[in-house]
Protein backbone atom coordinates (compact mmCIF):
# COMPACT_ATOMS: atom_id res chain seq x y z
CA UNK A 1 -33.09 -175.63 26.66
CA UNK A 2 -34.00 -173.67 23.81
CA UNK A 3 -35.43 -170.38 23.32
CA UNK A 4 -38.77 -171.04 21.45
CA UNK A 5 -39.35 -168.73 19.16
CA UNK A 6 -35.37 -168.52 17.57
CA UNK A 7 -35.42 -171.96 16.61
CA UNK A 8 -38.46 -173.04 16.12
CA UNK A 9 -37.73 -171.62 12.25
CA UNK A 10 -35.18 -173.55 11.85
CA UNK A 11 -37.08 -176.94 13.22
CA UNK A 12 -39.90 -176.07 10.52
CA UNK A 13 -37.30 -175.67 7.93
CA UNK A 14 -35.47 -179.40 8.20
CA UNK A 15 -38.84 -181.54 9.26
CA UNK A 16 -39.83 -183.75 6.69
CA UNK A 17 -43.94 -183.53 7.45
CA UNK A 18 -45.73 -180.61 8.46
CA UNK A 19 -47.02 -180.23 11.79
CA UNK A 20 -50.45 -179.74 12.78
CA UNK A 21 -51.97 -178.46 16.14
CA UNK A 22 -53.51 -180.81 18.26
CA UNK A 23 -55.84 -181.05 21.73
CA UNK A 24 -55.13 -184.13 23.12
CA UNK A 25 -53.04 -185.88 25.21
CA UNK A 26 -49.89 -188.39 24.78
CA UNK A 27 -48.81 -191.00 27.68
CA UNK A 28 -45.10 -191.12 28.18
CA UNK A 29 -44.46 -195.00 29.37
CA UNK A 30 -41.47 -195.54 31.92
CA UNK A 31 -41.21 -199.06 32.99
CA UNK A 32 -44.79 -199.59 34.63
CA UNK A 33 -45.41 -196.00 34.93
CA UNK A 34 -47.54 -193.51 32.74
CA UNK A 35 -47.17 -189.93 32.51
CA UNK A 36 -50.34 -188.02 30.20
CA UNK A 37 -48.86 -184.96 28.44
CA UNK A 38 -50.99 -182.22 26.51
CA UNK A 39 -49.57 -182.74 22.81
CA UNK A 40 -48.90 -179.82 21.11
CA UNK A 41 -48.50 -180.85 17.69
CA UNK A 42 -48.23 -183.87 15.42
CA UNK A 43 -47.04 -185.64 11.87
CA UNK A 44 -46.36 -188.21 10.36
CA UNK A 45 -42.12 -187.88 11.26
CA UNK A 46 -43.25 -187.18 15.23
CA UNK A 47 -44.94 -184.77 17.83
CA UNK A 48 -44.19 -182.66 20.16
CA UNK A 49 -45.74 -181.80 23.89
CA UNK A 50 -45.95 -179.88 26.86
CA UNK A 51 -44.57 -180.64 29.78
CA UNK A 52 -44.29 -179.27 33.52
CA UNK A 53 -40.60 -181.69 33.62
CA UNK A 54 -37.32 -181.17 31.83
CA UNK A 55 -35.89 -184.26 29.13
CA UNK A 56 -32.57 -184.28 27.48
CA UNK A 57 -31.72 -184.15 23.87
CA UNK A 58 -31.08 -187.48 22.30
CA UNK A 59 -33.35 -189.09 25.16
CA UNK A 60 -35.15 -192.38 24.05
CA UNK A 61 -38.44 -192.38 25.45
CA UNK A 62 -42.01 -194.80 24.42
CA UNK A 63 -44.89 -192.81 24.02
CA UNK A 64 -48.66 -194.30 23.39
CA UNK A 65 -51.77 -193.25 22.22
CA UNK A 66 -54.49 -194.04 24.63
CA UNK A 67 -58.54 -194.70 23.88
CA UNK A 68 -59.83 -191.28 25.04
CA UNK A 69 -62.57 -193.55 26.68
CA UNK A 70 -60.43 -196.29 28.17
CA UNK A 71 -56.89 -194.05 29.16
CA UNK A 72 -55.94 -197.34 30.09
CA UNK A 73 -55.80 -198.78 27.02
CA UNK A 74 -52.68 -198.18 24.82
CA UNK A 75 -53.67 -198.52 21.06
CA UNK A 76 -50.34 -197.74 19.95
CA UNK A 77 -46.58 -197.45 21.45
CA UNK A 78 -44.66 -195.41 19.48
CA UNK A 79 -40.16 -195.20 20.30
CA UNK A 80 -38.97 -191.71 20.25
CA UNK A 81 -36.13 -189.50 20.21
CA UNK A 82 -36.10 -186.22 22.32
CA UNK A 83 -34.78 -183.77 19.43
CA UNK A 84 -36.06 -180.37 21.03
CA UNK A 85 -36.56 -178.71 24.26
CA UNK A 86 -38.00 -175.05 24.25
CA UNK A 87 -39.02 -172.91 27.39
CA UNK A 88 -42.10 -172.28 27.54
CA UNK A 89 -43.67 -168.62 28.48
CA UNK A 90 -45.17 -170.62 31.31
CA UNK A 91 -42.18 -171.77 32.52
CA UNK A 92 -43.24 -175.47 30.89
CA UNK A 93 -41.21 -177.03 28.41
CA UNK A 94 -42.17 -177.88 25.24
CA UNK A 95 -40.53 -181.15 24.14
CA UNK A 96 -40.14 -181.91 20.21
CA UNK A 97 -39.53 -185.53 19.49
CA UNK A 98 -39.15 -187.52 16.63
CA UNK A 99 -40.26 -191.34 15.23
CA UNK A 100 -37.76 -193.86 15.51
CA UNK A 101 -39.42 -195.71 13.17
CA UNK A 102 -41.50 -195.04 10.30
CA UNK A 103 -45.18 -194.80 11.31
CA UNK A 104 -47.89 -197.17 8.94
CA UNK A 105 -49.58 -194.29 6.82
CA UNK A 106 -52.80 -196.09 7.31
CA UNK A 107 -52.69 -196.71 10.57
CA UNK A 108 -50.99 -193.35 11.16
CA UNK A 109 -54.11 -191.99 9.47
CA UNK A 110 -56.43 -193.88 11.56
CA UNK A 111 -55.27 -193.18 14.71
CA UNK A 112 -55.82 -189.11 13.96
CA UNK A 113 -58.94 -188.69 15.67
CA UNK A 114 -58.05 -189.37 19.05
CA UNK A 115 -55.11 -187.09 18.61
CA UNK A 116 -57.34 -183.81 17.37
């Protein structure tokens, strides 16, 4: 675990796609069970969120973007790779991941407004 603000410099430095702030929420997927995060930020090369549990660097985890009016319906999974894990100053953890595989543009694009 990382202090935040040392290294989240460097993070900015090497990602290929800027980040931008976002409101809503990402589901983590385990087997059959879902876990809603707030998400912190988002691009195009991956996201990162806030959560109350501690993952480990390297972790493969599926995320998916639910229908803010449906939560139940998963409209897209996306395969990630735990690259970050920052303290938060409410003893949370912010957890920066990134795309395993390259994300559609369009669809990418489309998908935005349930994500801001």
């Amino acid at each position: 675990v990382k202090d935040q603000e040392q290294d989240e410099e460097y993070y900015r430095s090497i990602r290929e796609f800027e980040r931008v702030e976002a409101s809503g929420n990402i589901t983590i997927i385990d087997g059959e069970e879902q876990y809603v995060f707030p998400l912190n930020d988002y691009s195009q090369g991956g996201l990162s969120f806030i959560s109350g549990r501690q993952f480990n660097v390297g972790q493969l985890i599926s995320s998916g973007i639910t229908d803010p009016t449906n939560p139940d319906l998963v409209l897209m999974e996306l395969k990630m790779e735990v690259r970050g894990i920052f303290k938060t100053d409410d003893n949370q953890f912010k957890i920066g991941c990134m795309f395993l595989d390259p994300v559609d543009e369009d669809l990418w694009h489309g998908l935005l407004q349930y994500l801001s």
